[in-house]
C-alpha atoms as a PDB file:
ATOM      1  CA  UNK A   1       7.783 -18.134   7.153  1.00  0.00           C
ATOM      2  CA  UNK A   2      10.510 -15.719   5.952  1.00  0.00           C
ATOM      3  CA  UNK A   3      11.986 -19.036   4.184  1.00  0.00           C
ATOM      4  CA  UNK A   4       9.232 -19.956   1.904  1.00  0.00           C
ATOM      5  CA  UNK A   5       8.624 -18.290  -1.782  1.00  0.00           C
ATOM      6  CA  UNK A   6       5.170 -18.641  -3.397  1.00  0.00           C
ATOM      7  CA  UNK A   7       6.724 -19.124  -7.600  1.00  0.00           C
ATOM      8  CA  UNK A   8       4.894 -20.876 -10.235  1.00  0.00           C
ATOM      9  CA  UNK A   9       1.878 -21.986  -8.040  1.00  0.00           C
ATOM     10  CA  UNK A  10       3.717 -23.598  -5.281  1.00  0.00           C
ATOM     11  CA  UNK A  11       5.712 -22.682  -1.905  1.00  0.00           C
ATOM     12  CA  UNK A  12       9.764 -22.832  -2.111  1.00  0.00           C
ATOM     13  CA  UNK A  13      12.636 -22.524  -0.173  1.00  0.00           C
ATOM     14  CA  UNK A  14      13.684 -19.177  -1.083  1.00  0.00           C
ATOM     15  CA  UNK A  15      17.543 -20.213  -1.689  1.00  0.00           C
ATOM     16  CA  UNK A  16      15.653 -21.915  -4.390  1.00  0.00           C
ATOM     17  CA  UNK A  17      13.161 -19.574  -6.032  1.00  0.00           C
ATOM     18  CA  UNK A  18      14.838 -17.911  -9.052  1.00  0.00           C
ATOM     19  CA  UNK A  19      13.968 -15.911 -11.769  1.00  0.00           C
ATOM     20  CA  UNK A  20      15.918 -15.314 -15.244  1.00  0.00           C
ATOM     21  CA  UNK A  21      18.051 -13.022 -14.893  1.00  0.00           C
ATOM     22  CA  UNK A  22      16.397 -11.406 -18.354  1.00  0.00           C
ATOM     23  CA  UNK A  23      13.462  -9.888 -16.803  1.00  0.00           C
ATOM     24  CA  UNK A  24      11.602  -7.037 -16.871  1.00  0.00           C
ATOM     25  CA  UNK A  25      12.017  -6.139 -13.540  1.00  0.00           C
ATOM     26  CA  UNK A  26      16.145  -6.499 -13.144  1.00  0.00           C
ATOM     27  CA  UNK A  27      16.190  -4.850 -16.324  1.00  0.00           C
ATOM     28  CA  UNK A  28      14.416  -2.099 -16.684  1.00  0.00           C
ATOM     29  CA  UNK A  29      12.818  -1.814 -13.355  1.00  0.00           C
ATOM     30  CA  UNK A  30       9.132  -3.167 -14.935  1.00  0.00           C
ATOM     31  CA  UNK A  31       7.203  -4.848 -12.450  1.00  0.00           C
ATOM     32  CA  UNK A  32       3.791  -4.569 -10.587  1.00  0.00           C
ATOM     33  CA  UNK A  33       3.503  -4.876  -6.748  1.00  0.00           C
ATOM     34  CA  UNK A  34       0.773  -5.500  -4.627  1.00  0.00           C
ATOM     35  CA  UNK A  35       0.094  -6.255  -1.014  1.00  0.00           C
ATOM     36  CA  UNK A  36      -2.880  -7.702   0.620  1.00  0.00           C
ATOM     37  CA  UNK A  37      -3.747  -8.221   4.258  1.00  0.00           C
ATOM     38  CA  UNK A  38      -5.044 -11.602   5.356  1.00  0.00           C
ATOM     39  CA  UNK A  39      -7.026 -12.237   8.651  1.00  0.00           C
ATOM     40  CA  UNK A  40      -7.496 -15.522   9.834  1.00  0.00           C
ATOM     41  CA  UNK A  41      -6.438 -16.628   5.956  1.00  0.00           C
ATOM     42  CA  UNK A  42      -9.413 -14.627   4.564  1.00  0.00           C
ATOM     43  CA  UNK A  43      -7.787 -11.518   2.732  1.00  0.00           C
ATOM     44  CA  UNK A  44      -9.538  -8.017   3.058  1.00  0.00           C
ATOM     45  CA  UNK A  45     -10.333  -6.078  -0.312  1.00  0.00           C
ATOM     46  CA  UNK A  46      -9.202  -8.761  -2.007  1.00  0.00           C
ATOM     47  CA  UNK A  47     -11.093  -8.097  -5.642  1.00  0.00           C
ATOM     48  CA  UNK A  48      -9.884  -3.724  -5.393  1.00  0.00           C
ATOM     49  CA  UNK A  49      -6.389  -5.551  -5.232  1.00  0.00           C
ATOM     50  CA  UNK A  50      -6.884  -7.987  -7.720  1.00  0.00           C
ATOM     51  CA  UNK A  51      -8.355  -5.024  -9.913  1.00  0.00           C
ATOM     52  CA  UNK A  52      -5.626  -2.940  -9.493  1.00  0.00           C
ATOM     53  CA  UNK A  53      -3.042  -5.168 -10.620  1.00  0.00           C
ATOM     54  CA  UNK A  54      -5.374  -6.079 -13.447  1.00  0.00           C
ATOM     55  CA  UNK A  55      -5.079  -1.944 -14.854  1.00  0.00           C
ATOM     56  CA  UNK A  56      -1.181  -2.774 -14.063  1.00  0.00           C
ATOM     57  CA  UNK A  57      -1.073  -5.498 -16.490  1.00  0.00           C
ATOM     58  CA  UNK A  58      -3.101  -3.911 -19.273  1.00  0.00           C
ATOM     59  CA  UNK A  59      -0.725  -0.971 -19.010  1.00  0.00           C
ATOM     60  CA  UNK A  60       2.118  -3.019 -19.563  1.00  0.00           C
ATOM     61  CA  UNK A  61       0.991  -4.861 -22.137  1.00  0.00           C
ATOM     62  CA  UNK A  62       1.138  -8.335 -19.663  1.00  0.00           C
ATOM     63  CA  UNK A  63      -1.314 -11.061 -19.914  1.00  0.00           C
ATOM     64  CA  UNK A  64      -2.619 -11.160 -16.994  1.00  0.00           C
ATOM     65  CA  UNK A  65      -2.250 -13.830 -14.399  1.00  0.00           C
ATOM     66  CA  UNK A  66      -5.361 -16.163 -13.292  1.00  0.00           C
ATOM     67  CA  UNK A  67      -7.105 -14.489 -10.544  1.00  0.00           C
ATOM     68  CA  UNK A  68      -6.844 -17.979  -8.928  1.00  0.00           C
ATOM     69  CA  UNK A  69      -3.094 -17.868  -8.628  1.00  0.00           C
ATOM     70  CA  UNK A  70      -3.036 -15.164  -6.165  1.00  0.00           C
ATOM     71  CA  UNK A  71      -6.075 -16.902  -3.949  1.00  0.00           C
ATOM     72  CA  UNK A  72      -4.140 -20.434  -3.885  1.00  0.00           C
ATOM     73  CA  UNK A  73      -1.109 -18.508  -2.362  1.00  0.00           C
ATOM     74  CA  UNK A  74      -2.543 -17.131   0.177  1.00  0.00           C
ATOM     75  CA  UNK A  75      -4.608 -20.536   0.912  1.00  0.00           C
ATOM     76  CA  UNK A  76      -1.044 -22.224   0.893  1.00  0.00           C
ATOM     77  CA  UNK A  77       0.571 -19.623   3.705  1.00  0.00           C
ATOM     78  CA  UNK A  78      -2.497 -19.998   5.818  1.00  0.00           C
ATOM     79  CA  UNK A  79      -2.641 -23.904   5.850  1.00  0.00           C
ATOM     80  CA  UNK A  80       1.504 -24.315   7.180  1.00  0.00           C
ATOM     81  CA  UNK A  81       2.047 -24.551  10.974  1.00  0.00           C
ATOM     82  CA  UNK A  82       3.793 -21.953  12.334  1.00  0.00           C
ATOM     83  CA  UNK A  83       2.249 -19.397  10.124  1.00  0.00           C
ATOM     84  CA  UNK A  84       1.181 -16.186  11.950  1.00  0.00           C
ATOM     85  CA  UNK A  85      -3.377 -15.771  11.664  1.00  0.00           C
ATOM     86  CA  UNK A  86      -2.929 -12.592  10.523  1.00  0.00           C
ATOM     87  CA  UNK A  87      -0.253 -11.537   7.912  1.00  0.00           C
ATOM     88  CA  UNK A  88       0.203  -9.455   4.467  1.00  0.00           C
ATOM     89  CA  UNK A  89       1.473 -10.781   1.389  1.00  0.00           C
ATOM     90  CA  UNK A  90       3.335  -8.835  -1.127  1.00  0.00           C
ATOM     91  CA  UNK A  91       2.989 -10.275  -4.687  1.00  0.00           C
ATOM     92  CA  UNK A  92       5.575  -8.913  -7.305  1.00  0.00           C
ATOM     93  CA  UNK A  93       5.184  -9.905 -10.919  1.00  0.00           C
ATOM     94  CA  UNK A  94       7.742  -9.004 -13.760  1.00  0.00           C
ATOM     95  CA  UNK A  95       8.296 -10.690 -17.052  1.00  0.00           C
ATOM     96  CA  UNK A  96      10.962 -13.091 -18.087  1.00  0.00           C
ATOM     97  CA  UNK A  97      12.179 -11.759 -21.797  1.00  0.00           C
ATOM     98  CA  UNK A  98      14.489 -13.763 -24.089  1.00  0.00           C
ATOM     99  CA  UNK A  99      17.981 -11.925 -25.769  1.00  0.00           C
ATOM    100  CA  UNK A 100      18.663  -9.478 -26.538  1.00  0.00           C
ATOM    101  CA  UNK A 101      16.788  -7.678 -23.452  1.00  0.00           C
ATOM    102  CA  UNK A 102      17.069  -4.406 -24.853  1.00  0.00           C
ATOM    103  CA  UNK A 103      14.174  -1.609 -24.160  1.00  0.00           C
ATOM    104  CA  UNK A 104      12.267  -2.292 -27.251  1.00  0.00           C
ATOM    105  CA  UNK A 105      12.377  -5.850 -26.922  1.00  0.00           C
ATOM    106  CA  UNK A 106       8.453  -7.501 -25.279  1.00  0.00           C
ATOM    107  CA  UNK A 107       7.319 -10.486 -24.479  1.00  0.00           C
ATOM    108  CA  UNK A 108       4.017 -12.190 -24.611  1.00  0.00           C
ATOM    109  CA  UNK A 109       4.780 -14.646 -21.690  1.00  0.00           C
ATOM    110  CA  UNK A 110       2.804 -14.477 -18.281  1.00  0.00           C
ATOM    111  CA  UNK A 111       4.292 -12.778 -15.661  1.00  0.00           C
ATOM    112  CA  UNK A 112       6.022 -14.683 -13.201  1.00  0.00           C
ATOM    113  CA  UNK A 113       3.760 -14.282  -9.888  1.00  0.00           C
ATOM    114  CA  UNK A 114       6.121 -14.324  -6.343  1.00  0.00           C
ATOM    115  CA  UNK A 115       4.444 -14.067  -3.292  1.00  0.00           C
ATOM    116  CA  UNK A 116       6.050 -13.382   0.394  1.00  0.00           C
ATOM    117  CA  UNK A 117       4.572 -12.713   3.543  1.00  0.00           C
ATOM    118  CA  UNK A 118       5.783 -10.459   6.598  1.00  0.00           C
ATOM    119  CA  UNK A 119       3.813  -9.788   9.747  1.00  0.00           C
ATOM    120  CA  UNK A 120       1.053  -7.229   9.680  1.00  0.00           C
ATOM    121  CA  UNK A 121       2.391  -3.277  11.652  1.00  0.00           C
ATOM    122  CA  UNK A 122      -1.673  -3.474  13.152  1.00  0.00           C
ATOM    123  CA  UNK A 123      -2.839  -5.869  15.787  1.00  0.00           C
ATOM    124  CA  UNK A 124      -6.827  -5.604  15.170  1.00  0.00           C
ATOM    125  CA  UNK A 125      -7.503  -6.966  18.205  1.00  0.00           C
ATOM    126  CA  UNK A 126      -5.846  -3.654  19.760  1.00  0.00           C
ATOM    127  CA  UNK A 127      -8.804  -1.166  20.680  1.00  0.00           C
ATOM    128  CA  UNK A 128      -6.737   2.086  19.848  1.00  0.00           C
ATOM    129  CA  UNK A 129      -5.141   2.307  16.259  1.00  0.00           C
ATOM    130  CA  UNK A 130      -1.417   2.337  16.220  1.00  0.00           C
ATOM    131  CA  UNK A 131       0.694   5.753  16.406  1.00  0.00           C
ATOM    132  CA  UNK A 132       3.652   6.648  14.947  1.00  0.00           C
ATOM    133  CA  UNK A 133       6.139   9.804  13.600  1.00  0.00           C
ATOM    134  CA  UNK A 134       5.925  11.465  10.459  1.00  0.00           C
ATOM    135  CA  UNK A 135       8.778  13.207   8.641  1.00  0.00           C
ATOM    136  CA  UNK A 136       8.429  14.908   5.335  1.00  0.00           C
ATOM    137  CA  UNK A 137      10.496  13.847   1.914  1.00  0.00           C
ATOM    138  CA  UNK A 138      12.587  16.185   0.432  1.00  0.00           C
ATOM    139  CA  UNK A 139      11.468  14.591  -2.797  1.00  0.00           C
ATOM    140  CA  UNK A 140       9.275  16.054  -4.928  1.00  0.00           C
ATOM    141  CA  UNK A 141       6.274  14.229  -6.367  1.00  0.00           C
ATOM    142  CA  UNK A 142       6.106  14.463 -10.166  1.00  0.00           C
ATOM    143  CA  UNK A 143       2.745  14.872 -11.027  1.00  0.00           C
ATOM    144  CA  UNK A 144       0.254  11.976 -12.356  1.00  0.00           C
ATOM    145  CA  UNK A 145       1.289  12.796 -16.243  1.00  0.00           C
ATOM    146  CA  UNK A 146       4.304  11.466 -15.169  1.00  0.00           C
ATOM    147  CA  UNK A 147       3.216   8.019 -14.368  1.00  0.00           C
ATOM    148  CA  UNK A 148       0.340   6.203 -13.532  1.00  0.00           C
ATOM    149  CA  UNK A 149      -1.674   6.127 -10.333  1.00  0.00           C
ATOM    150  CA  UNK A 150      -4.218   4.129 -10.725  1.00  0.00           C
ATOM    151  CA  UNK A 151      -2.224   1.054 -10.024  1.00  0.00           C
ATOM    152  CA  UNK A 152       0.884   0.438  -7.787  1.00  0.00           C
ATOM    153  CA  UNK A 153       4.623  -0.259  -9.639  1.00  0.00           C
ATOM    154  CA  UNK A 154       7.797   0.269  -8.941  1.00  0.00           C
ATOM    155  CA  UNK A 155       8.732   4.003  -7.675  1.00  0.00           C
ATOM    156  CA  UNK A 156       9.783   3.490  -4.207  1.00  0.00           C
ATOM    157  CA  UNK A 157      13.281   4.061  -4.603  1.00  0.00           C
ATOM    158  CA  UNK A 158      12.977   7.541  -3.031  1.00  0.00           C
ATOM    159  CA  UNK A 159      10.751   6.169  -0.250  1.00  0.00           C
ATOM    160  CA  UNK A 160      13.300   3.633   0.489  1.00  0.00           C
ATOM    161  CA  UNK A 161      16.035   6.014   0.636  1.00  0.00           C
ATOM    162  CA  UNK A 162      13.842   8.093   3.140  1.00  0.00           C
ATOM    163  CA  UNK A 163      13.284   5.705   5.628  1.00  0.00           C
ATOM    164  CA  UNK A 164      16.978   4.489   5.117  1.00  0.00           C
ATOM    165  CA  UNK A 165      18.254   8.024   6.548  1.00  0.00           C
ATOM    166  CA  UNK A 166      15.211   8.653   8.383  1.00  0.00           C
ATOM    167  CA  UNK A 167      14.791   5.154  10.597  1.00  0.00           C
ATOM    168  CA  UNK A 168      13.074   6.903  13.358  1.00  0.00           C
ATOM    169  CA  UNK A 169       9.693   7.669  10.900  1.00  0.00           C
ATOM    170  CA  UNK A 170       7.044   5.368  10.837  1.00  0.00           C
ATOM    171  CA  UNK A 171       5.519   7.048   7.559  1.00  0.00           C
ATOM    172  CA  UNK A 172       6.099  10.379   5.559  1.00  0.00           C
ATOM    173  CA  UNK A 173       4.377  12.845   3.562  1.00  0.00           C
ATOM    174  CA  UNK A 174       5.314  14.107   0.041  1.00  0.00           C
ATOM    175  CA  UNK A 175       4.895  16.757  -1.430  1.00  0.00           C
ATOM    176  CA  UNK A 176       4.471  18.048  -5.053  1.00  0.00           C
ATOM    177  CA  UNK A 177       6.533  20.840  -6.527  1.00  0.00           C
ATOM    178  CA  UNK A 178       4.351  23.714  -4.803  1.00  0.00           C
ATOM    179  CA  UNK A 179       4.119  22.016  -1.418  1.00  0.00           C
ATOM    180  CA  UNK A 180       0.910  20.521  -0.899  1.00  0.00           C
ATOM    181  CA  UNK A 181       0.566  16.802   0.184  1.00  0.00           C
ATOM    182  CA  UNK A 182       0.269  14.403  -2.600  1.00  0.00           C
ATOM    183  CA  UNK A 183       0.890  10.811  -0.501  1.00  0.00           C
ATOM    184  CA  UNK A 184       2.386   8.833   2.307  1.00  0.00           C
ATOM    185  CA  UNK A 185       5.306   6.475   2.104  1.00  0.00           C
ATOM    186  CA  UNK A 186       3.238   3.021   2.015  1.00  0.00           C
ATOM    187  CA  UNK A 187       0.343   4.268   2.733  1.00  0.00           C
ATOM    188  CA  UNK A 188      -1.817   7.652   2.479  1.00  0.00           C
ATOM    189  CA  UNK A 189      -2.219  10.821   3.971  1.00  0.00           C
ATOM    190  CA  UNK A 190      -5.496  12.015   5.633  1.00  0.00           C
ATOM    191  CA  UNK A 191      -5.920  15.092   7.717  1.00  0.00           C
ATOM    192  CA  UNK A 192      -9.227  15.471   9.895  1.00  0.00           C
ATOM    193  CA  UNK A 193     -10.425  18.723  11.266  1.00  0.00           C
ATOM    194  CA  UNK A 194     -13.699  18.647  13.498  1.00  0.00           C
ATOM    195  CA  UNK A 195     -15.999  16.785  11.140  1.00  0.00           C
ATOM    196  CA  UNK A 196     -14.525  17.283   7.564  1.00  0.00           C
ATOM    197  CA  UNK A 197     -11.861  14.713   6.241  1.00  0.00           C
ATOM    198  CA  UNK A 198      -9.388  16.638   3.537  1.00  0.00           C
ATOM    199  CA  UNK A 199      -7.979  13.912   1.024  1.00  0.00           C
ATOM    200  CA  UNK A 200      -5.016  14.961  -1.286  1.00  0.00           C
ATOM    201  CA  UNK A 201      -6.794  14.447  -4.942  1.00  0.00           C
ATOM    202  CA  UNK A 202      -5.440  12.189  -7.060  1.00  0.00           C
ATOM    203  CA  UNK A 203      -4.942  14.057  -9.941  1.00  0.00           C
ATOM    204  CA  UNK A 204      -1.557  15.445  -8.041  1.00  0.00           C
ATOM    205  CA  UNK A 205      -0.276  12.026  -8.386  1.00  0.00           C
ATOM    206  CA  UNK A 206      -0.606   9.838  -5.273  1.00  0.00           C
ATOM    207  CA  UNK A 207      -1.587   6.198  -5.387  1.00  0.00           C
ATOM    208  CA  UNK A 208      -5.322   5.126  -5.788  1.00  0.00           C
ATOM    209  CA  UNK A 209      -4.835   3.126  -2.133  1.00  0.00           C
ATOM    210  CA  UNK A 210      -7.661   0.428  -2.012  1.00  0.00           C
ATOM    211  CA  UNK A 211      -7.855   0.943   2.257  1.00  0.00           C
ATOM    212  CA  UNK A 212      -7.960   4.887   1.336  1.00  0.00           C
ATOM    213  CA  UNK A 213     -10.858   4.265  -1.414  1.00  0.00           C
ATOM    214  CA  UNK A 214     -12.577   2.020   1.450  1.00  0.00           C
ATOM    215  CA  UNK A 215     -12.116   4.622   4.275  1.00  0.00           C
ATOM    216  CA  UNK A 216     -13.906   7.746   1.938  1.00  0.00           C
ATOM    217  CA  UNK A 217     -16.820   5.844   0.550  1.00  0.00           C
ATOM    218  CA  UNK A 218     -17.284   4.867   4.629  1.00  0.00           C
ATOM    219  CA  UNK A 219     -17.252   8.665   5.709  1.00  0.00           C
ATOM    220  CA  UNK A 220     -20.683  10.106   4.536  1.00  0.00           C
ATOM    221  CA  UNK A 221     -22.424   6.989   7.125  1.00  0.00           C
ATOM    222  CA  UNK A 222     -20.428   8.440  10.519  1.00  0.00           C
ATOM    223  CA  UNK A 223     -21.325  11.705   9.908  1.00  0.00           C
ATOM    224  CA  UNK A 224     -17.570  13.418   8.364  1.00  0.00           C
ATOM    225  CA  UNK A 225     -17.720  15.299   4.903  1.00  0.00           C
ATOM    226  CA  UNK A 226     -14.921  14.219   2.718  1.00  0.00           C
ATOM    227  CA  UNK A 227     -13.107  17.300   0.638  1.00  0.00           C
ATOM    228  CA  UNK A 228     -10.497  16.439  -2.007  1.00  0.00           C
ATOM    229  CA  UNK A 229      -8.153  19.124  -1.214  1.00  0.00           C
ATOM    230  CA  UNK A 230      -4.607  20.074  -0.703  1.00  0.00           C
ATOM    231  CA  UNK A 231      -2.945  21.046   2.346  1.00  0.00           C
ATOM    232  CA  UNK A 232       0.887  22.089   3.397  1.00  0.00           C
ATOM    233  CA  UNK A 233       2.373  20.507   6.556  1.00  0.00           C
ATOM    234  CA  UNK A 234       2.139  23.889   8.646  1.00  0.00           C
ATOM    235  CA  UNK A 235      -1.328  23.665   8.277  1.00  0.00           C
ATOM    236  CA  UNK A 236      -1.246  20.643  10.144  1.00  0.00           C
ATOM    237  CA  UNK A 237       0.908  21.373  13.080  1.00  0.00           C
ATOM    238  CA  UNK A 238      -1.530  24.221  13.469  1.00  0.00           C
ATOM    239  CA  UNK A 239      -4.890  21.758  13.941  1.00  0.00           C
ATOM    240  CA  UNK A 240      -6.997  19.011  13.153  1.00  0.00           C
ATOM    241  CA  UNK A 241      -5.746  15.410  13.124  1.00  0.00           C
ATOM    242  CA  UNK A 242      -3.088  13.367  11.110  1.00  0.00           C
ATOM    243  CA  UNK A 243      -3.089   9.621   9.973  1.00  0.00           C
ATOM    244  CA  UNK A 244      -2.777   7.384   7.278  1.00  0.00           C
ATOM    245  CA  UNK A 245      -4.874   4.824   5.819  1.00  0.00           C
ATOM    246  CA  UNK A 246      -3.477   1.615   4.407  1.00  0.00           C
ATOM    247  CA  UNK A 247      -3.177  -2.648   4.046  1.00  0.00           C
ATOM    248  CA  UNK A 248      -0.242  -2.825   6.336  1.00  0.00           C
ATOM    249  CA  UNK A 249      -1.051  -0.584   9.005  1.00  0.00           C
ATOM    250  CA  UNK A 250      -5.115  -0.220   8.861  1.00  0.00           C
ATOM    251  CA  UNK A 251      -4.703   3.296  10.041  1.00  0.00           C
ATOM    252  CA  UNK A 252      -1.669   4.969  11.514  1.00  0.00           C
ATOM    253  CA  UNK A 253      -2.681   8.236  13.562  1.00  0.00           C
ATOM    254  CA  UNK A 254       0.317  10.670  13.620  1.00  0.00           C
ATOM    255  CA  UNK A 255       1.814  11.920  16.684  1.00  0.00           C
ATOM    256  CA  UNK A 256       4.663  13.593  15.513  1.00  0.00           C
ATOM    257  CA  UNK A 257       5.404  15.101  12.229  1.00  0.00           C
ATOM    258  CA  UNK A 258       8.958  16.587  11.949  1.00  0.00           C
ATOM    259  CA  UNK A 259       9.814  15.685  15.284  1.00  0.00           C
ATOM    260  CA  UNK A 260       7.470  18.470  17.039  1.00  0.00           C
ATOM    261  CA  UNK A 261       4.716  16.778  18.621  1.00  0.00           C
ATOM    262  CA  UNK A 262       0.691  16.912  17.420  1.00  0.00           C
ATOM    263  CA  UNK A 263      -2.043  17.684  19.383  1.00  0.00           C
ATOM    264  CA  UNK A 264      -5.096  16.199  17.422  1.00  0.00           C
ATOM    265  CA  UNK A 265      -7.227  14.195  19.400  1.00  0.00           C
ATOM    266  CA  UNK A 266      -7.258  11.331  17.852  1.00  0.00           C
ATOM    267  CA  UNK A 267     -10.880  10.927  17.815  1.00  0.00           C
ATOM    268  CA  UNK A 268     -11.444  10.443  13.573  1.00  0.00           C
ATOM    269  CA  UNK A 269      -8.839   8.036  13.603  1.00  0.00           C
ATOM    270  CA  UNK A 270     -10.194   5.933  16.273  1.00  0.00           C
ATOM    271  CA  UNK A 271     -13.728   5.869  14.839  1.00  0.00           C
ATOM    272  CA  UNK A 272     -12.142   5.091  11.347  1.00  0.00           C
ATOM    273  CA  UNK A 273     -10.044   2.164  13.267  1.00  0.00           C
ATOM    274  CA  UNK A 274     -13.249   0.671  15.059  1.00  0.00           C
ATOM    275  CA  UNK A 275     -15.150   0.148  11.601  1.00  0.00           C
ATOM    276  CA  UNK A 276     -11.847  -1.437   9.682  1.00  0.00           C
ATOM    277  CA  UNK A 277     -11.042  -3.493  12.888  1.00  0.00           C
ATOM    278  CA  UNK A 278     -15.606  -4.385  12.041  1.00  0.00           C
ATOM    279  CA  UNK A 279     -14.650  -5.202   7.978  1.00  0.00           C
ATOM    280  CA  UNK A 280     -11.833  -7.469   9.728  1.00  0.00           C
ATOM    281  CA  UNK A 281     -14.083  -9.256  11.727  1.00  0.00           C
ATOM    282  CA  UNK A 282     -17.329  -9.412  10.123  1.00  0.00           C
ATOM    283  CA  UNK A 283     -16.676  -9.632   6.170  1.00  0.00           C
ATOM    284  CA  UNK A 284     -20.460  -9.270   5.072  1.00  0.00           C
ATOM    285  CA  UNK A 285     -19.873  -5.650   5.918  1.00  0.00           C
ATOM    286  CA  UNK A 286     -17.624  -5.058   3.235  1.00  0.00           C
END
């Protein structure tokens, strides 16, 4: 499936998908991105997702896309033999402009919608979550009146960098400029000690995560207080438990962070795990 393109409402070979080379995103690095899991070719959170890249749009100044166009590609993926049942598909949109492409030239033309899909890092038919190590960025997070949150763009040049040096981390934590956690690498930071769930608050300028939003409003019904705080890294090497909550790994619990090894249980996670594996598999409970 790593062949096939979805561009202008239809699957191509991706030798043959092209965009003008005038466009927002080659340009000037303007471009929304959004992934979305699908089980069995029924996507999860579908309408946060679709939301968020609506607020993207509007930001930018884009029209915004038909809702339908992002429901027919993921129809089209699911219906081609050989396709894996459970995948995630990234859609990136970015504008095609006319000359002379300079910064304060716009365009009222619809995004272009591209869709790919790559295989899910979850199996939800695996009873424990999946584990992984967790380094921290030397980057510092700028703050949310630096850009927006509240929908996902293009600022994962760091991140990539990161796990360029660092291929032995399966997610990271960064940090703002007086150390606390602000967000993950692809998905976002939770830290669990005995029954109370710290979040990093958004105002320090992590990602509104749709899984993330999902998990917290879940947390009152199995008995864990949620508290929008920060934390440092030491404080979790010292207790509680580590994971991370998002659409391409469900949740990741942490079993190293900095190479020295955690000792958390693991029992939040695997709660939080059984009721997204139960969103998976029965829908109406979403």
């Amino acid at each position: 499936m790593n062949d096939l393109v979805y561009l202008d409402s239809k699957l191509v070979p991706l030798k043959k998908a092209g965009l003008s080379p005038l466009n927002s995103a080659f340009l000037f690095g303007e471009s929304l991105l959004e992934a979305v899991p699908v089980y069995g070719g029924k996507p999860l959170f579908l309408q946060d997702h679709l939301d968020r890249l609506a607020r993207g749009c509007e930001f930018l100044g884009w029209p915004k896309p038909s809702r339908e166009v992002y429901g027919k590609a993921i129809s089209l993926f699911s219906r081609i033999k050989g396709c894996p049942e459970n995948f995630i598909i990234r859609f990136g949109l970015a504008q095609e402009m006319g000359l002379p492409g300079n910064p304060r030239a716009y365009s009222d033309k619809l995004p272009r919608v591209l869709g790919l899909i790559r295989p899910l890092r979850h199996d939800p038919l695996e009873f424990w979550p999946p584990q992984g190590k967790v380094g921290v960025s030397r980057w510092i997070v700028p703050g949310n009146s630096a850009f927006p949150g509240h929908f996902k763009w293009i600022f994962y040049m760091m991140i990539r960098r990161d796990f360029r040096l660092h291929p032995h981390w399966d997610e990271m934590l960064r940090l703002d400029d007086r150390g606390y956690v602000v967000d993950g690498g692809s998905s976002s930071p939770l830290w669990a000690v005995g029954r109370t769930l710290f979040a990093p608050p958004l105002e320090r300028g992590g990602l509104e995560s749709v899984t993330r939003k999902r998990i917290l409003s879940l947390c009152p019904s199995l008995g864990l207080k949620v508290v929008q705080k920060g934390w440092k890294p030491r404080d979790i090497l010292q207790r509680g438990e580590l994971f991370f909550a998002g659409s391409g790994v469900g949740i990741l619990r942490a079993t190293h962070l900095q190479g020295r090894p955690l000792d958390g249980s693991g029992t939040v996670s695997l709660r939080l795990w059984a009721r997204f594996r139960k969103w998976i598999f029965h829908p109406g409970l979403v």
